[in-house]
Protein backbone atom coordinates (compact mmCIF):
# COMPACT_ATOMS: atom_id res chain seq x y z
CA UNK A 1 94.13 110.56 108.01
CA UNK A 2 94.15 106.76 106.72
CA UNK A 3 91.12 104.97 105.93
CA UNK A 4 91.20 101.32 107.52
CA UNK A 5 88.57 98.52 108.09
CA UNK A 6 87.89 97.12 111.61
CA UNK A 7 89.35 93.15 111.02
CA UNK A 8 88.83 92.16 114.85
CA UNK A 9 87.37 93.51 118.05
CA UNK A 10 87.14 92.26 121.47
CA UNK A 11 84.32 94.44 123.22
CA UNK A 12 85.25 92.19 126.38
CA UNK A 13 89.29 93.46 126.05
CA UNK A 14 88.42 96.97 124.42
CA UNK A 15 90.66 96.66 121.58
CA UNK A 16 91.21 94.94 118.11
CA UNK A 17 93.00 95.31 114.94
CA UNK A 18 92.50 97.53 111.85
CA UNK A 19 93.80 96.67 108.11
CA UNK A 20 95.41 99.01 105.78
CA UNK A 21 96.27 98.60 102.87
CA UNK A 22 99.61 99.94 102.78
CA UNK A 23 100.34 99.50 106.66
CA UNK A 24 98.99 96.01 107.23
CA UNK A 25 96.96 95.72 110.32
CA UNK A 26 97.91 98.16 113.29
CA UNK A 27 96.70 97.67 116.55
CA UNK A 28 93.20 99.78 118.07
CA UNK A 29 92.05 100.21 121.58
CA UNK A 30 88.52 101.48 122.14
CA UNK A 31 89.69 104.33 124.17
CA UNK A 32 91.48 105.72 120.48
CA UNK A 33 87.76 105.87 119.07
CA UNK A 34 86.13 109.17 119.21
CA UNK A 35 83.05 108.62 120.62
CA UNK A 36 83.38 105.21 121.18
CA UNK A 37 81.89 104.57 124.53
CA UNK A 38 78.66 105.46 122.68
CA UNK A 39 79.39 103.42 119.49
CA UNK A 40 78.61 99.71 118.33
CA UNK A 41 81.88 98.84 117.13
CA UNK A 42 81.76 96.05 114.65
CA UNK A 43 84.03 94.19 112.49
CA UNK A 44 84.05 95.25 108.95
CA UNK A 45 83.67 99.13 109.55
CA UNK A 46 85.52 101.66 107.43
CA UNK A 47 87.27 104.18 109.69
CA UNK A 48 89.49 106.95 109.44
CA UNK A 49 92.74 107.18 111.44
CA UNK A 50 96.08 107.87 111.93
CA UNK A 51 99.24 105.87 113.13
CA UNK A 52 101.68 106.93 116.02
CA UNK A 53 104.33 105.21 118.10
CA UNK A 54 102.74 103.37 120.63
CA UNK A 55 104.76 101.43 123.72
CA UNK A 56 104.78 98.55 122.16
CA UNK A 57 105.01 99.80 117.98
CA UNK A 58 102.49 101.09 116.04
CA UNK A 59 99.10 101.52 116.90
CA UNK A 60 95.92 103.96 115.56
CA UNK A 61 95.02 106.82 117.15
CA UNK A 62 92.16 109.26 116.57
CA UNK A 63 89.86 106.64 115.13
CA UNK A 64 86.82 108.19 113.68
CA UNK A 65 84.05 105.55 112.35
CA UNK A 66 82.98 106.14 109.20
CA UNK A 67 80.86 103.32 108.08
CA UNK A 68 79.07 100.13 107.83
CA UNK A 69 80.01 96.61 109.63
CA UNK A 70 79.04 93.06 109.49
């Protein structure tokens, strides 16, 4: 798992982009966050992830909020 911080959202679009520090930022969609139609998703939040292939590159999967926000 990789820890990353939420640096956009859309709640509107249902997705965003996390930061890394050694992958840059990698793409999110709400449906990768466990838990996350229950969830206030908020820019600024650690989380904890990991990165697959997606259709169109990378993108997190298995996003797991940890902490905090704005």
């Amino acid at each position: 798992m990789i820890q990353a911080t939420i640096k956009s959202y859309d709640p509107t679009k249902g997705w965003g982009y996390l930061t890394t520090p050694m992958d840059g930022d990698v793409f999110f969609s709400r449906r990768a966050v466990e838990g996350g139609k229950r969830l206030l998703i908020q820019k600024g939040q650690t989380v904890s992830m990991v990165i697959v292939q997606g259709q169109h590159g990378p993108q997190a999967a298995h996003v797991k909020i940890l902490e905090g926000g704005i």
